[in-house]
Protein backbone atom coordinates (compact mmCIF):
# COMPACT_ATOMS: atom_id res chain seq x y z
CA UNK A 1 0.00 0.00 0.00
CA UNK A 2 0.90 3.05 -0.45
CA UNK A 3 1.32 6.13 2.24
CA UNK A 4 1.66 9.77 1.46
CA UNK A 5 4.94 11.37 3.55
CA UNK A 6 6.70 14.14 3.70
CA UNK A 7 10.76 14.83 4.53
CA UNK A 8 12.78 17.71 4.88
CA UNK A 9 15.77 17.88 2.98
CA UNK A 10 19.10 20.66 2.87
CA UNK A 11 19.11 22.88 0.01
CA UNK A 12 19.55 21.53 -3.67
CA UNK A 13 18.79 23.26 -6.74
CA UNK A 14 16.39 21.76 -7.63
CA UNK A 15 14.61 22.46 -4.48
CA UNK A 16 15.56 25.96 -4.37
CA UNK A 17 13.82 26.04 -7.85
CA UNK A 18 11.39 24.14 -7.40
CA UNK A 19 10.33 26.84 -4.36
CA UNK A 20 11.31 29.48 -6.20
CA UNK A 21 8.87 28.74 -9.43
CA UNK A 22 5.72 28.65 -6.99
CA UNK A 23 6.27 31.67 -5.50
CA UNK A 24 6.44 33.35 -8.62
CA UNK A 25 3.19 31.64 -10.54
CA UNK A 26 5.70 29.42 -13.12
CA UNK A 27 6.39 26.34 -14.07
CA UNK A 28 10.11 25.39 -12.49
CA UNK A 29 13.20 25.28 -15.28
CA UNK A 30 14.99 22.14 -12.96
CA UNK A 31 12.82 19.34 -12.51
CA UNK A 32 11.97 17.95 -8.99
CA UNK A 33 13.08 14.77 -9.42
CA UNK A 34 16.32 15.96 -9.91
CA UNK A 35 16.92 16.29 -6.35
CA UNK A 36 18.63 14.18 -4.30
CA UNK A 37 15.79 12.25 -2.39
CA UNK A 38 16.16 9.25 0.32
CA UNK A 39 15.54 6.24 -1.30
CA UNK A 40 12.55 4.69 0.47
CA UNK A 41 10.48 7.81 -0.72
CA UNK A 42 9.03 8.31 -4.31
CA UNK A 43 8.42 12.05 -4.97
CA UNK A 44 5.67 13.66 -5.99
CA UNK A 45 6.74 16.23 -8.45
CA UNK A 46 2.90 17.80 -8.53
CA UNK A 47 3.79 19.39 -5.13
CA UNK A 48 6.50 22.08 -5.34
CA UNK A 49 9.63 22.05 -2.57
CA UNK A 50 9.05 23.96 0.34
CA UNK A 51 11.30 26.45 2.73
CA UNK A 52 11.40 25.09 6.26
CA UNK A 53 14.20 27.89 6.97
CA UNK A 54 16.73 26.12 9.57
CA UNK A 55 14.03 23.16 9.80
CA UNK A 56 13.85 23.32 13.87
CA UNK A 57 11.77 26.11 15.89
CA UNK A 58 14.41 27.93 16.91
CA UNK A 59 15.67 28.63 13.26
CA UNK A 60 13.07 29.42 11.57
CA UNK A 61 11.44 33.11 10.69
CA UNK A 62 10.01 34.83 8.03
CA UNK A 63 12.70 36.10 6.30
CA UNK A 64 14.33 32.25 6.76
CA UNK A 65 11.34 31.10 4.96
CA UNK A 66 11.94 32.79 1.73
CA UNK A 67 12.91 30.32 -0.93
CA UNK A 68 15.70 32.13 -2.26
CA UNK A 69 17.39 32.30 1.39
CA UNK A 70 15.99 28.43 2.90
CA UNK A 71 18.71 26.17 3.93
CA UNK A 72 16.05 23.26 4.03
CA UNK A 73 13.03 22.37 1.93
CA UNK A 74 10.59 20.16 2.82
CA UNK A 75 9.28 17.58 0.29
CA UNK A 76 6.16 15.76 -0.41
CA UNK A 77 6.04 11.66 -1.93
CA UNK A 78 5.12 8.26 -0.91
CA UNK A 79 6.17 4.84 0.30
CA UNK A 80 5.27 1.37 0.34
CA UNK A 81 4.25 -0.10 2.93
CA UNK A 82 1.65 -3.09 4.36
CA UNK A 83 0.04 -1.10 6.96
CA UNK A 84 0.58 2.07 8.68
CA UNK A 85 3.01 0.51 11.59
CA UNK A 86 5.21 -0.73 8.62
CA UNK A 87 5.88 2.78 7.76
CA UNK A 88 9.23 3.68 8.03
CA UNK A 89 10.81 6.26 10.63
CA UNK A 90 14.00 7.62 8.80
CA UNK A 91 15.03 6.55 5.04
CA UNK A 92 18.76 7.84 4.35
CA UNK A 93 18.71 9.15 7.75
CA UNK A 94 15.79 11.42 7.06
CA UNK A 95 12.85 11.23 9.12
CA UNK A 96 9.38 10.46 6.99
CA UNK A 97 6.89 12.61 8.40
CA UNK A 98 2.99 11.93 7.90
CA UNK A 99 0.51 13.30 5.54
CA UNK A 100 -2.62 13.03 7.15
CA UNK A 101 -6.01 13.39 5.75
CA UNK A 102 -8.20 16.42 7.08
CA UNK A 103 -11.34 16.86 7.04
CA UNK A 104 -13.83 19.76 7.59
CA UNK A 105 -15.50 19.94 11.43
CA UNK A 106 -18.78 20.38 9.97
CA UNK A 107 -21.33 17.83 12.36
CA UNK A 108 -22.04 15.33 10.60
CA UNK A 109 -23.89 12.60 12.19
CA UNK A 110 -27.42 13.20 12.89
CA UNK A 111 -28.60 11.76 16.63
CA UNK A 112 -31.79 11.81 18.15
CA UNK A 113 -32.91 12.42 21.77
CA UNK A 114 -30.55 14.08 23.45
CA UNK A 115 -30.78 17.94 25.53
CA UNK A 116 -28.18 19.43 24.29
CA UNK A 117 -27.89 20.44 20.87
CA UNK A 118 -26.24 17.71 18.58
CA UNK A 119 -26.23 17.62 14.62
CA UNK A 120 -30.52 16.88 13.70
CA UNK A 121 -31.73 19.37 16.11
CA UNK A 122 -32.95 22.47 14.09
CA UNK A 123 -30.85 25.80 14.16
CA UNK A 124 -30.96 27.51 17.60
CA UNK A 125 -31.55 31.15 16.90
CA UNK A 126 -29.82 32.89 14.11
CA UNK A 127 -26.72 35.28 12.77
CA UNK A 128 -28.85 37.95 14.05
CA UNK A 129 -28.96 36.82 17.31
CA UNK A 130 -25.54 35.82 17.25
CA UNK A 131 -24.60 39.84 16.55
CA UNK A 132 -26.58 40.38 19.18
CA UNK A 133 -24.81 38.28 21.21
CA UNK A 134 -21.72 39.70 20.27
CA UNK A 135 -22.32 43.26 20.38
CA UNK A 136 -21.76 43.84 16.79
CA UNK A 137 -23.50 47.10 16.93
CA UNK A 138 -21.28 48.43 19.75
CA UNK A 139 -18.18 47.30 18.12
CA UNK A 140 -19.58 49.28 14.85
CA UNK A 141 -20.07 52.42 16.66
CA UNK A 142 -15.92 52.02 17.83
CA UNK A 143 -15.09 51.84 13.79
CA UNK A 144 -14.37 47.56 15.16
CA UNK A 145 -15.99 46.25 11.91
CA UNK A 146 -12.83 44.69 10.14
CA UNK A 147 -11.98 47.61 7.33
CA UNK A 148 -8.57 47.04 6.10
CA UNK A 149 -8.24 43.75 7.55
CA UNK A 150 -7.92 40.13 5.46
CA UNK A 151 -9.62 37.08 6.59
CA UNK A 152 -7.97 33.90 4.66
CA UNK A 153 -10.51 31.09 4.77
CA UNK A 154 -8.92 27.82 4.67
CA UNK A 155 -11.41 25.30 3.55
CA UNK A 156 -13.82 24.22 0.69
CA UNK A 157 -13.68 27.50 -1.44
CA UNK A 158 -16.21 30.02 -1.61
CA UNK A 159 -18.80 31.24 -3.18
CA UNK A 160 -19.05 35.00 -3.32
CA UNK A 161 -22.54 35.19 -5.11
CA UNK A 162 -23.78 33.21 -2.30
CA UNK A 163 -22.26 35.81 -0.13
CA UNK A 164 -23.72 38.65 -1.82
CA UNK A 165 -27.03 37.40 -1.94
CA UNK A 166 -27.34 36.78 1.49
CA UNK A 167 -25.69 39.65 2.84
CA UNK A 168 -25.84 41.98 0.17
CA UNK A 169 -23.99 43.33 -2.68
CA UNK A 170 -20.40 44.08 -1.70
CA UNK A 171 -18.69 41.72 -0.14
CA UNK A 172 -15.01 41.93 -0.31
CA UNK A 173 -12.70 39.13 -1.91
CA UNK A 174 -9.38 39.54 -2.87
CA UNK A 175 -8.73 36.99 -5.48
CA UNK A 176 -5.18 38.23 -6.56
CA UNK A 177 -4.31 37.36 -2.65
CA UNK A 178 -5.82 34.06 -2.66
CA UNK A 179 -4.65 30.33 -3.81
CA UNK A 180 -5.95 28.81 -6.75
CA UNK A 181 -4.67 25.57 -6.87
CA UNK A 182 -4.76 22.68 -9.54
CA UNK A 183 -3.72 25.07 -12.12
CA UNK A 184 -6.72 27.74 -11.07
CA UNK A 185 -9.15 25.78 -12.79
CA UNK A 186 -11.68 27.63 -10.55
CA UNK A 187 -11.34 31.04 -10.32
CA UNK A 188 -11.62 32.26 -6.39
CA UNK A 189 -14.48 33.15 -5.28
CA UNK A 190 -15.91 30.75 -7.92
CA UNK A 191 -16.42 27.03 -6.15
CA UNK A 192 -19.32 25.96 -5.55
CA UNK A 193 -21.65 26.66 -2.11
CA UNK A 194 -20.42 24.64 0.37
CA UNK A 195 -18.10 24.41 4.08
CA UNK A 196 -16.03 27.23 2.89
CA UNK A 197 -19.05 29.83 1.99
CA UNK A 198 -20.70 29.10 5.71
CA UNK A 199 -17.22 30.06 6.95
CA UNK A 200 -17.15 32.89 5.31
CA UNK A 201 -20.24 34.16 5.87
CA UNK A 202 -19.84 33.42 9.57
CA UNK A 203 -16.47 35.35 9.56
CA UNK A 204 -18.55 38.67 8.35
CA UNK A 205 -20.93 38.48 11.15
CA UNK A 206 -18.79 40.49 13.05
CA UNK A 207 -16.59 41.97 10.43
CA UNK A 208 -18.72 43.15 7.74
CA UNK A 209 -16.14 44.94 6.05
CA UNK A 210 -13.10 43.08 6.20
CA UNK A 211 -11.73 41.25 3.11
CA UNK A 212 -11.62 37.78 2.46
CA UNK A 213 -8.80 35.77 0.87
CA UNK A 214 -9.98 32.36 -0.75
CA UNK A 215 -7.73 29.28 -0.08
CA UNK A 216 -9.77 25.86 -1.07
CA UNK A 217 -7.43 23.22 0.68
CA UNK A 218 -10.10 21.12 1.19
CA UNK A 219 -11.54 21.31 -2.12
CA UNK A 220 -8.71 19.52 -3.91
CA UNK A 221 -7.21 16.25 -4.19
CA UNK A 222 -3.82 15.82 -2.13
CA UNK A 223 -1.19 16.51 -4.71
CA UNK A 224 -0.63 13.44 -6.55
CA UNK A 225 -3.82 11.81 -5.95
CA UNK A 226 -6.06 10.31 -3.47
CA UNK A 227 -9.44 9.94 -2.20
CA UNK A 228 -9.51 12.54 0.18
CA UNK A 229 -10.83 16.06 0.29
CA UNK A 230 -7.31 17.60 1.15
CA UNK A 231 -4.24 16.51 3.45
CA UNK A 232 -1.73 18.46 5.63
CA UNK A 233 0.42 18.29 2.97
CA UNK A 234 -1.56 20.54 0.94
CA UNK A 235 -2.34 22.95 4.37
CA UNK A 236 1.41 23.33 3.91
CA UNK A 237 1.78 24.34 0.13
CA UNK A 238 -1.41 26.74 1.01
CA UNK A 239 0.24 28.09 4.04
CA UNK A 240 3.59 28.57 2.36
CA UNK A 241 1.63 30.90 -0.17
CA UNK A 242 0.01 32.83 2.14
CA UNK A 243 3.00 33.06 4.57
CA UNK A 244 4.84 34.38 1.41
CA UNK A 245 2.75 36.79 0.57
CA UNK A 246 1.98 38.32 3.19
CA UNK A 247 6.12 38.80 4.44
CA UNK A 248 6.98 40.08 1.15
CA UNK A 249 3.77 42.01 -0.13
CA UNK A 250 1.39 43.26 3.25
CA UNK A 251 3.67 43.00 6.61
CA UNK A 252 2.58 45.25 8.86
CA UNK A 253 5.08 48.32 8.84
CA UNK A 254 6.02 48.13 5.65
CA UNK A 255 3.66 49.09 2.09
CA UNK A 256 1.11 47.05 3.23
CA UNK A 257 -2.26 46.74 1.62
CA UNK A 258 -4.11 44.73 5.22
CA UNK A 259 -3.55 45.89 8.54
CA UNK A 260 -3.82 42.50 9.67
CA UNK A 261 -3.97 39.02 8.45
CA UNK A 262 -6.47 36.97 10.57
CA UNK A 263 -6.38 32.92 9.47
CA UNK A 264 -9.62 30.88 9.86
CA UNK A 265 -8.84 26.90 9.96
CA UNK A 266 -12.61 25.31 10.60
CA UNK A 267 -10.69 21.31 10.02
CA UNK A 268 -8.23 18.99 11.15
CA UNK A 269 -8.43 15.25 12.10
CA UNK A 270 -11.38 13.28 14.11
CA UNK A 271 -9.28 9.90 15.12
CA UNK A 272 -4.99 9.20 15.01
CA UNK A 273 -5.84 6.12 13.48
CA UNK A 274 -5.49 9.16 10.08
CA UNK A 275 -2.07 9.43 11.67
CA UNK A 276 1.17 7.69 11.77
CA UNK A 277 1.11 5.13 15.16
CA UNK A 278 2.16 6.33 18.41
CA UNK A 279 5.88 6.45 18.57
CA UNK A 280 6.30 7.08 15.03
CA UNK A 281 8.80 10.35 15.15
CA UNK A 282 7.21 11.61 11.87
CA UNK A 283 3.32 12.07 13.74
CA UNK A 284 1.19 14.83 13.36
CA UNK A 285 -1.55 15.17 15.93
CA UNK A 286 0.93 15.18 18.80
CA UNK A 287 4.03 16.41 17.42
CA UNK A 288 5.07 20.22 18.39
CA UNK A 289 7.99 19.77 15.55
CA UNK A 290 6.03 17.96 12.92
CA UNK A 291 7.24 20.77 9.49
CA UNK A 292 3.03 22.03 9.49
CA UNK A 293 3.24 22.83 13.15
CA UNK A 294 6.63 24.62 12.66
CA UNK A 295 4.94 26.77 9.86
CA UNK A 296 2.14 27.47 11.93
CA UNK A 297 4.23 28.49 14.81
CA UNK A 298 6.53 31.18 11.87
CA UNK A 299 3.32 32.29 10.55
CA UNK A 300 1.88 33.07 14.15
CA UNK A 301 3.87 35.46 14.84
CA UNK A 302 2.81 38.06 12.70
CA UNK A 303 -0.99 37.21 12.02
CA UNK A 304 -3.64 35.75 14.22
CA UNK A 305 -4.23 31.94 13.54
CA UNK A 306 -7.74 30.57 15.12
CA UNK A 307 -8.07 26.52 14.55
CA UNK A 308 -11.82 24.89 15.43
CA UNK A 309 -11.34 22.57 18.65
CA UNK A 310 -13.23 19.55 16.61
CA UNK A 311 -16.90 17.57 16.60
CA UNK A 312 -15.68 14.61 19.20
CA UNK A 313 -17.94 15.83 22.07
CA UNK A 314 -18.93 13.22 24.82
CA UNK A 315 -22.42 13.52 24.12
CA UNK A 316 -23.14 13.15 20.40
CA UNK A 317 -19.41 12.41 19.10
CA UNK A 318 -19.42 12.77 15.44
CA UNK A 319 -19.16 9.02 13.77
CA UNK A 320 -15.82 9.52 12.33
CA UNK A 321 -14.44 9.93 15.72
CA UNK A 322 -14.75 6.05 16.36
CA UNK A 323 -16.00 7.03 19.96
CA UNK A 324 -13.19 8.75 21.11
CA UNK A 325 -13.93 11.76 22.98
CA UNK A 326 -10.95 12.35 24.93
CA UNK A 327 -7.85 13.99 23.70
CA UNK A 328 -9.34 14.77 20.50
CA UNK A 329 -8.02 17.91 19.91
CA UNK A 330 -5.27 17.14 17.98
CA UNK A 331 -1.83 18.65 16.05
CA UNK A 332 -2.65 22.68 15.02
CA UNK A 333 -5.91 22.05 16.38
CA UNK A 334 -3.96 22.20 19.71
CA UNK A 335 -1.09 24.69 19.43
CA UNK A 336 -0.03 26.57 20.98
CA UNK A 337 0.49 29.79 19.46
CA UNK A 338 -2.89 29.33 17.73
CA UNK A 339 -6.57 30.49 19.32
CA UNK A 340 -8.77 27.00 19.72
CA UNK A 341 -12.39 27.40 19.59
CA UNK A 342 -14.99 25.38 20.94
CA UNK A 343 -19.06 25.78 20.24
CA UNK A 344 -21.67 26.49 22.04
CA UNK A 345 -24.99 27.80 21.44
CA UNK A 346 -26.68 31.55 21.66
CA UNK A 347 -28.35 30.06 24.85
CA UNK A 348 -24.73 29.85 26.07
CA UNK A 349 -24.96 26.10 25.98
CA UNK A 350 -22.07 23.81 24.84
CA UNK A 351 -22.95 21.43 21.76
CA UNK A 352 -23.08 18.25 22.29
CA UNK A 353 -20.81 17.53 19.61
CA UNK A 354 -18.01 20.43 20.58
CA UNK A 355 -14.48 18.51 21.79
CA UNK A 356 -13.21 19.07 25.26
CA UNK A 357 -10.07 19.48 26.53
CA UNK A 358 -7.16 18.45 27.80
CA UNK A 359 -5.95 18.19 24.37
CA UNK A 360 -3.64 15.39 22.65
CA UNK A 361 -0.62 14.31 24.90
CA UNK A 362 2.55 15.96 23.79
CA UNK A 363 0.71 19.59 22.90
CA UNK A 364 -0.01 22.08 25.03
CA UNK A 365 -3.13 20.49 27.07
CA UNK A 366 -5.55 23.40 28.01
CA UNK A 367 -7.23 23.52 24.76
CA UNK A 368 -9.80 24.92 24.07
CA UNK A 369 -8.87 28.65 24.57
CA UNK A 370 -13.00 29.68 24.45
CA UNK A 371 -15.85 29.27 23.12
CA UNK A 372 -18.12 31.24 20.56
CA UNK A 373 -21.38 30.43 18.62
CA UNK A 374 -22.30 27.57 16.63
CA UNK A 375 -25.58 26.08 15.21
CA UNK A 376 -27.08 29.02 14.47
CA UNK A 377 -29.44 30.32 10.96
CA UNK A 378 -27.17 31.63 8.91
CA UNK A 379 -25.43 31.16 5.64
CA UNK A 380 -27.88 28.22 4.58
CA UNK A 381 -25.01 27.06 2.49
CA UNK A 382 -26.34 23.59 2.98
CA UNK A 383 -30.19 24.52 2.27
CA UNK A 384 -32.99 26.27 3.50
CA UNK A 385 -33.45 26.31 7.38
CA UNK A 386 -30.05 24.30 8.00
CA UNK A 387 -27.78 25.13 10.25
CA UNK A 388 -24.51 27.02 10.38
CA UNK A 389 -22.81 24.13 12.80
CA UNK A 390 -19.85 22.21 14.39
CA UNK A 391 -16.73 24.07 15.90
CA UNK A 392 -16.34 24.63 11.72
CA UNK A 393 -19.05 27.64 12.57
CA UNK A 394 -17.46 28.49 15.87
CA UNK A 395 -13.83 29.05 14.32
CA UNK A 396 -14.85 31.75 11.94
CA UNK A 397 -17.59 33.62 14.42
CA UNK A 398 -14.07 34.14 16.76
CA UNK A 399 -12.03 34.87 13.57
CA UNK A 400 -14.33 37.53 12.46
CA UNK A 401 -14.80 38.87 16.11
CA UNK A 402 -10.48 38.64 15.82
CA UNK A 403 -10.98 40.94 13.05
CA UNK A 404 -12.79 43.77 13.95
CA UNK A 405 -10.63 44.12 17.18
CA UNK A 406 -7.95 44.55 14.47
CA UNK A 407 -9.59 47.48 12.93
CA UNK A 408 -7.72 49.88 15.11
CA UNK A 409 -5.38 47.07 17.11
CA UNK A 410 -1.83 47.09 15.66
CA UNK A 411 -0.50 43.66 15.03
CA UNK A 412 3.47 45.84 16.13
CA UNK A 413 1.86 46.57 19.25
CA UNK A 414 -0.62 44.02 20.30
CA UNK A 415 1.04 40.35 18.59
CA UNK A 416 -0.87 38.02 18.62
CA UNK A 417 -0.07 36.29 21.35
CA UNK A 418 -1.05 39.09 23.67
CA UNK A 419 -4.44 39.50 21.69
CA UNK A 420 -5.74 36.23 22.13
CA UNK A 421 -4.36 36.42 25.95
CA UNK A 422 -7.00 39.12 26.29
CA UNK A 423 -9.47 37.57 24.64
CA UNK A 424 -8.94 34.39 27.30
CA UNK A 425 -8.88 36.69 29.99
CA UNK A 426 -11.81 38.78 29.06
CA UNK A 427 -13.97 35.89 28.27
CA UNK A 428 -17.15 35.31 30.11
CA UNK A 429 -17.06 32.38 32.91
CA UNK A 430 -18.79 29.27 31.53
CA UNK A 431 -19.01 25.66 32.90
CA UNK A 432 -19.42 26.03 36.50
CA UNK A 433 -15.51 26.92 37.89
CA UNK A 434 -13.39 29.70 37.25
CA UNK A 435 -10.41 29.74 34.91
CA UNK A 436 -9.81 26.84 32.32
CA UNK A 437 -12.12 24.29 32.33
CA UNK A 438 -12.51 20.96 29.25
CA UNK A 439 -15.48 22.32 27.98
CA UNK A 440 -15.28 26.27 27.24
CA UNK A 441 -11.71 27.09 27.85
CA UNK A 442 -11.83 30.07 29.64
CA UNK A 443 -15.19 30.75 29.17
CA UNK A 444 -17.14 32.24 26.27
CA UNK A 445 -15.54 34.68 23.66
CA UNK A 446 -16.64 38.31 24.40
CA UNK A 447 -15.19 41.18 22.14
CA UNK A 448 -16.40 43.88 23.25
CA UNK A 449 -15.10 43.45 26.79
CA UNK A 450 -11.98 42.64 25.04
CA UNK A 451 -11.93 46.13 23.14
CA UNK A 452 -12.36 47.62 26.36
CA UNK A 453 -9.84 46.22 28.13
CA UNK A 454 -7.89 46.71 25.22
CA UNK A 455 -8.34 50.69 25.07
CA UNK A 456 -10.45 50.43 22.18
């Protein structure tokens, strides 16, 4: 059988070329497999080279991350194997590191009879009452409404006359800043309605008037194949874009366009059985130097990263969990540099489905961070009267919320990290205890206390 991998590799030619040609929108003059590549591993030359800087935390940046300047690129291929334990840790001394599948946290398992609300039960109130909830009018009347600001939406692709015709002509897309992959055979802004539109609907609740960048990594086949609907191999090559675009085109201080780059991720993965086994050096969901969590970590530090916690709830797990609702918030999901958000409903209630913490062993364990709205009238991207739901509706209800703060909060002054401290500290109490608790975080997102506190 065969498993997708990825390794990291020192710089080559071929690889500096290969990095070089996607940055710039061309086809490379060196081919990949001209590269010197460990000999268990096939490469997949549909999947350009990759910086990974100094390839450890501690030496990588921004400016490391350029291809022209990378001392190491990370690769993407396969290898044969019987089963997943038969997977090799190092070939050539290189460690293989996995290539998960991902999938979006949209609920999807419908179960009957239970209180809380879990993936049949009909939409609990609506956008309206979530900007309600959320003091969107307040947060207008402070100019906190997301102008200048880009939201990337990492998902399914979206459909912008969707958007308009729910929320009215004018919604903001800026398709020279997003990722069209597979040779743009779909235009951004272009795919059809689906995951990606509800998130990006839900990320204008609160920030009307920010702009929205269009990266479908779920809406394409892993590069070279595959029955899935995207893999953390392509989260990387879509990352890598938008991490290169943004140092060289909008940082903050220099000619930028954005004041801020938010980054909505509403996926990840609902069992490790998608992973390599435990043990396995090359793991994802609990590995703080897997190369995606070390380009999460770069990227973090100069925009604002929000991940949804995942659907494995203890009372109406989604089915692809396997019934495994604890430690099910796994790899990004569980970062640390990144905001985790859980759901829970405009009644304040958790969903059933909404996964608790302590996250994964081996990343940071007091995941979530909060909790915002889910399961909610919205976007009807998935027909009339449906519901906007799973953490998948949470993560972009925070990230828009993330946005308007950023109206008038300097990324310089305020990182990120301090941000979403705020946010944590201003959140409202939830669950029964003070502080952290498995099932909101630290309680339930509130921006407008947050804008306060922040001098907004």
């Amino acid at each position: 059988m065969r498993y997708r991998v990825l390794t990291v590799l020192p710089k080559q030619e071929p690889l500096t070329e290969s990095a070089m040609a996607f940055r710039e929108r061309r086809m490379p003059t060196i081919p990949l497999r001209a590269a010197k590549i460990p000999s268990g591993m096939q490469i997949d030359e549909t999947a350009p080279a990759l910086p990974m800087g100094g390839a450890h935390a501690a030496a990588m940046s921004m400016e490391s991350l350029q291809a022209n300047v990378s001392e190491h690129f990370v690769v993407q291929g396969f290898v044969e194997a019987e089963k997943p334990e038969d997977v090799p840790e190092t070939s050539d001394g290189k460690v293989l590191y996995a290539d998960p599948q991902i999938a979006p946290f949209q609920y999807a398992q419908p179960i009957a009879g239970f209180a809380t609300t879990c993936g049949n039960t009909p939409p609990v109130g609506d956008d309206n009452f979530v900007r309600s909830r959320l003091n969107v009018g307040a947060l207008a009347g402070k100019n906190l409404d997301g102008m200048g600001v880009a939201i990337a939406i990492m998902d399914t692709g979206i459909n912008l006359a969707h958007l308009n015709a729910r929320l009215g002509a004018g919604v903001r897309l800026d398709a020279q800043n997003s990722w069209s992959p597979q040779g743009g055979l779909v235009s951004p802004g272009k795919y059809p309605v689906n995951h990606g539109t509800m998130c990006a609907y839900d990320a204008l609740i609160a920030a009307p008037k920010a702009t929205l960048f269009d990266y479908p990594i779920l809406g394409v086949q892993a590069p070279g194949g595959g029955q899935m609907s995207g893999s953390i191999g392509v989260a990387l090559i879509a990352f890598s874009h938008l991490m290169a675009n943004w140092a060289v085109a909008f940082a903050p201080g220099g000619a930028s366009k954005y004041k801020a780059l938010i980054v909505n991720n509403s996926w990840g993965m609902f069992h490790p059985s998608w992973d390599l086994p435990v043990g396995h050096p090359g793991r994802y969901c609990d590995n703080p130097n897997h190369p995606f969590n070390l380009v999460v970590g770069v990227l973090a530090r100069s925009a604002d990263i929000l991940f949804a916690a995942g659907n494995c709830g203890d009372v109406c797990a989604d089915s692809r969990c396997n019934n495994r609702t604890t430690g099910t918030i796994m790899g990004a999901n569980a970062h640390a540099d990144v905001l985790t958000v859980a759901g829970c409903d405009v009644n304040n209630r958790r969903v059933g489905y909404s996964s608790q913490g302590p996250s994964i062993q081996g990343m940071p364990q007091q995941k979530p961070d909060l909790a915002t709205y889910t399961h909610f009238k919205g976007s009807e991207a998935f027909g009339a009267g449906t519901p906007d739901s799973g953490t998948s509706a949470a993560c972009p209800v925070a990230a828009g919320c993330v946005a308007a703060l950023r109206t008038r909060l300097d990324p310089r002054t305020t990182p990120s990290a301090n941000l979403f401290a705020q946010l944590r500290a201003s959140a409202q109490s939830a669950g029964g205890t003070p502080g952290w608790n498995g099932d909101y975080g630290y309680g339930i997102l509130d921006p407008l206390a947050a804008a306060g506190a922040l001098g907004l």
